[in-house]
Protein backbone atom coordinates (compact mmCIF):
# COMPACT_ATOMS: atom_id res chain seq x y z
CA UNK A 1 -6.98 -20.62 -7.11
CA UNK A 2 -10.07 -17.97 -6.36
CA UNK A 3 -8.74 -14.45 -7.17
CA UNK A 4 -7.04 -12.37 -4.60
CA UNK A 5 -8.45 -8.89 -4.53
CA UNK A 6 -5.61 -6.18 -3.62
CA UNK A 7 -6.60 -2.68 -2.64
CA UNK A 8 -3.60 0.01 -3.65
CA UNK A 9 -3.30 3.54 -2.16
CA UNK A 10 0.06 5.56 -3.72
CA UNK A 11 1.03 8.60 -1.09
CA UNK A 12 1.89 10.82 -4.12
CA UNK A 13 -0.75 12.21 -5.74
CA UNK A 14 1.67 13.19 -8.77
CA UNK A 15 1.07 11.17 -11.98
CA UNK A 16 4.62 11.35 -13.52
CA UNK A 17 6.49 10.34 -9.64
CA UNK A 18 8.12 7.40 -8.98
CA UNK A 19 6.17 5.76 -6.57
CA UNK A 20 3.29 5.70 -9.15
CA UNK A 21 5.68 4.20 -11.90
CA UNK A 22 6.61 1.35 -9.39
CA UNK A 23 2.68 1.04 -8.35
CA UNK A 24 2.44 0.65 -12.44
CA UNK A 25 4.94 -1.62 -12.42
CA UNK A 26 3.53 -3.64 -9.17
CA UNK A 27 0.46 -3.62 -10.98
CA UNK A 28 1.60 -5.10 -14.52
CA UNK A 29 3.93 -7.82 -12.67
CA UNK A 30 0.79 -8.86 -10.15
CA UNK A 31 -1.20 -11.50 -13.20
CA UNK A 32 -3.16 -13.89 -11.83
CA UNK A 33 -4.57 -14.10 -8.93
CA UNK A 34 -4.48 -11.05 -8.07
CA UNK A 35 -6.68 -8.68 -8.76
CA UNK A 36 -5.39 -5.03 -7.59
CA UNK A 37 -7.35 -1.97 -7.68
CA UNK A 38 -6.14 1.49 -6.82
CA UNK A 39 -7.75 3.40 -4.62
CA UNK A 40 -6.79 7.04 -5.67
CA UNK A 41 -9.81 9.90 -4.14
CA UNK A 42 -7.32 11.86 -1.98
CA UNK A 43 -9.26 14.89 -3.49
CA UNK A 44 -12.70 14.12 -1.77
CA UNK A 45 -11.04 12.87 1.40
CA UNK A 46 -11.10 15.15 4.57
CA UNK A 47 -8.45 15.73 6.96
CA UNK A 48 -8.39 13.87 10.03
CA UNK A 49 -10.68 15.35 12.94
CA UNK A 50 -11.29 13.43 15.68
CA UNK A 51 -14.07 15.34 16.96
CA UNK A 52 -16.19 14.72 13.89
CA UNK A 53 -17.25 11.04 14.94
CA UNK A 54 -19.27 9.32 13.12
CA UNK A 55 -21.08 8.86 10.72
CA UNK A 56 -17.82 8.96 8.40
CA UNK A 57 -17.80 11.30 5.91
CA UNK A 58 -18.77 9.26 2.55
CA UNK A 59 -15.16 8.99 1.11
CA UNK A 60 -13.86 7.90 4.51
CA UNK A 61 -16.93 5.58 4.92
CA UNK A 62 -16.55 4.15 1.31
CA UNK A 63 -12.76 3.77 1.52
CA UNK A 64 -12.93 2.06 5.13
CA UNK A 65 -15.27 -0.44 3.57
CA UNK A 66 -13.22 -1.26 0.82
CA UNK A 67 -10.08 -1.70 2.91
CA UNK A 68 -12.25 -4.37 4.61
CA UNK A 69 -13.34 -5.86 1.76
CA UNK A 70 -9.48 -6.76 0.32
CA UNK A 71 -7.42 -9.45 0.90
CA UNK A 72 -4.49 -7.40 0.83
CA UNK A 73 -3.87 -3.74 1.24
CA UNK A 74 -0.75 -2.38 -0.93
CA UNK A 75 0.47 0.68 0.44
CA UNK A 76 3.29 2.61 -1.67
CA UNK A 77 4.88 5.20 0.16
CA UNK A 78 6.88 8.54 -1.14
CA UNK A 79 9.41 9.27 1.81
CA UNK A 80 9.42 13.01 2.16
CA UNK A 81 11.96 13.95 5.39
CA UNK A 82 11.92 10.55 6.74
CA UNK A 83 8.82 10.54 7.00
CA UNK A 84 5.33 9.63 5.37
CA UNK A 85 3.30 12.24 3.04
CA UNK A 86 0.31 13.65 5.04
CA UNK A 87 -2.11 12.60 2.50
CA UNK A 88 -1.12 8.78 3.03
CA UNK A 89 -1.32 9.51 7.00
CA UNK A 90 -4.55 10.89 6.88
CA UNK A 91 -5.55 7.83 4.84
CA UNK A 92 -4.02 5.34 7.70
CA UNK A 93 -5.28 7.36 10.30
CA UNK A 94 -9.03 7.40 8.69
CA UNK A 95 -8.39 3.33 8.67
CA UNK A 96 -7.32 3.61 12.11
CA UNK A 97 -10.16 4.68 14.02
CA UNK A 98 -11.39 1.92 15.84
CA UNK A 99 -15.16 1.64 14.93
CA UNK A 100 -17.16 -0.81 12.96
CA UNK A 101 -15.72 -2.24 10.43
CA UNK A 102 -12.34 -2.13 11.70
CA UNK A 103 -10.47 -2.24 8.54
CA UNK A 104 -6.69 -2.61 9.46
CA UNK A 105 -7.04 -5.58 12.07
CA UNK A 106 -6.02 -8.22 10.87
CA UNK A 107 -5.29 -7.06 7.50
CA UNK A 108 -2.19 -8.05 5.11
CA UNK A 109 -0.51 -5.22 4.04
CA UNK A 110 2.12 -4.98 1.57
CA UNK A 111 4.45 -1.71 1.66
CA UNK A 112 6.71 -0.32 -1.34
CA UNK A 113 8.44 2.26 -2.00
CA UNK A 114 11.01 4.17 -4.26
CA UNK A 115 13.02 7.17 -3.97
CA UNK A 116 16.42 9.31 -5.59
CA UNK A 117 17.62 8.17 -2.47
CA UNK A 118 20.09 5.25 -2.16
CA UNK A 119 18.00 3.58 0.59
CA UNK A 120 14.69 4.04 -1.44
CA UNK A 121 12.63 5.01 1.34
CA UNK A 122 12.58 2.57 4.05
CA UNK A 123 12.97 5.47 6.72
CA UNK A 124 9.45 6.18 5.61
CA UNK A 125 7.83 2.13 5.37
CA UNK A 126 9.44 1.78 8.91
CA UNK A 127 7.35 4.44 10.26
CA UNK A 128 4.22 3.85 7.95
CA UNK A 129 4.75 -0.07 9.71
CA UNK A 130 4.50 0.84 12.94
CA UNK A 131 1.31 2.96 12.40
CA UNK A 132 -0.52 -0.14 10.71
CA UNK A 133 0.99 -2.56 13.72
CA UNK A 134 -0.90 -0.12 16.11
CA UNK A 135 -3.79 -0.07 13.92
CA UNK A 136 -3.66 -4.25 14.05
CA UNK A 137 -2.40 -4.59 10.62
CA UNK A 138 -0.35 -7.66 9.47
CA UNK A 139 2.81 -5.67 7.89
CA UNK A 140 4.30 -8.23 5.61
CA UNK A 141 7.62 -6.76 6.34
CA UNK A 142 9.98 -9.99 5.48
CA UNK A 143 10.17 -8.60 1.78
CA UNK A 144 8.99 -5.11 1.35
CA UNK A 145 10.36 -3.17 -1.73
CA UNK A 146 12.30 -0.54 -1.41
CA UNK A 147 13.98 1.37 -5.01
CA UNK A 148 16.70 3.60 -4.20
CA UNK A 149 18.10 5.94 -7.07
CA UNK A 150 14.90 4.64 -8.75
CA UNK A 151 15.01 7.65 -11.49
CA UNK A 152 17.50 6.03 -12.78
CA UNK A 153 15.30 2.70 -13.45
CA UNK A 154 12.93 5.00 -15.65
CA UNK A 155 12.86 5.21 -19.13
CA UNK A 156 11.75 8.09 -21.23
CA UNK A 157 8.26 6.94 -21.04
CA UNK A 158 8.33 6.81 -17.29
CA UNK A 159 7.93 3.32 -16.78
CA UNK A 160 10.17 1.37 -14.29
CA UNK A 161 12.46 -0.52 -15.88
CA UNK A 162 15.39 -2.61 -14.62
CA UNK A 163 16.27 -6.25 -13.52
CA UNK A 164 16.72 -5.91 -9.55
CA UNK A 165 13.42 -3.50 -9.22
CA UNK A 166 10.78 -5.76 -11.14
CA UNK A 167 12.73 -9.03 -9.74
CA UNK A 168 12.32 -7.10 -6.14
CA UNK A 169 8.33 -6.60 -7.06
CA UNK A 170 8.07 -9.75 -8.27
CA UNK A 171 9.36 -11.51 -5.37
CA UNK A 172 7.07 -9.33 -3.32
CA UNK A 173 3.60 -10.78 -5.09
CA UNK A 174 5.04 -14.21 -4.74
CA UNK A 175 5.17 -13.89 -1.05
CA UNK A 176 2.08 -12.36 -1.04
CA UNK A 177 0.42 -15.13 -2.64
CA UNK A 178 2.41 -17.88 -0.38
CA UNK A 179 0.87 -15.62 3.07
CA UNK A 180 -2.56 -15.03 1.94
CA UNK A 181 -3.06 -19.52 0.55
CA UNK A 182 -1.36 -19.87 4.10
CA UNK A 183 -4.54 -17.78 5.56
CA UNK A 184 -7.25 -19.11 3.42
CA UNK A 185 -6.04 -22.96 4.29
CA UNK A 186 -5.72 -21.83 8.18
CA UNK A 187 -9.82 -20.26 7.59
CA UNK A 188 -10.82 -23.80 5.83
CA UNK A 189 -9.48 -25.77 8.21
């Protein structure tokens, strides 16, 4: 099978949090085919302003591109009062303007997501879903991960450890596979 290329974006921009361990994690459990990148530039990327226009500034430009380019967008999500961090908006509302190329349409998108909190953040993938449906994304929502009390999955290292949460990412890449060979035979056929 040709490799699937899979475009990640973390909301936190903290190294040692634990939606980057379980992006770690997502990315040690992926193995072939994927292939996932992480997009991380939240430092060169402008807020929101939707009486710039275009052109995009370069890091929105750039980014917007390489959305289009994936197979798959991951999207691993910090829930901070119910809600999404701004940084991660600003990155789905960047995606979301609708001008050439039109990233999100279309797009499988993969959320995760883990928390101290028993439900792991899924107050915070619901509404990060319902931005990309607007946006025309293709939320894979039948098997989204979602770690509550993940700190306590950590080791003294940092890395996410744990039978249900790397089972629960594991299952996730397996359905990701099964949707995008159910595209690519549907675009062959």
């Amino acid at each position: 099978m040709e490799q699937i290329d899979v475009l990640a974006i973390c909301g936190s921009t903290r190294e040692e949090s634990l939606n980057r361990a379980l992006l770690r994690a997502a990315q040690d459990l992926a193995g072939d085919p994927f292939k996932v990148e992480v997009w991380d530039d939240y430092a060169h990327l402008p807020r929101v302003d939707a009486t710039r226009g275009q052109p995009f500034p370069a890091t929105v430009s750039a980014l917007r591109e390489r959305v289009s380019a994936a197979d798959v967008l991951l999207l691993v999500t910090p829930e901070l009062n119910r809600s999404i961090p701004g940084g991660l908006k600003d990155v789905v509302d960047w995606l979301s303007i609708l001008a050439p190329p039109r990233p999100l349409v279309g797009k499988p998108v993969a959320l995760m997501s883990a928390s101290p909190q028993r439900f792991g953040g899924v107050f915070a993938q619901l509404q990060l879903a319902e931005f990309l449906h607007r946006a025309g994304a293709e939320v894979i929502t039948d098997l989204n991960v979602a770690i509550g009390s993940a700190h306590s999955y950590l080791d003294n290292n940092g890395t996410l450890v744990g039978e249900d949460p790397l089972r629960q990412i594991s299952e996730l890449w397996q359905r990701v596979l099964s949707r995008v060979s159910d595209t690519h035979q549907l675009a062959s056929t």
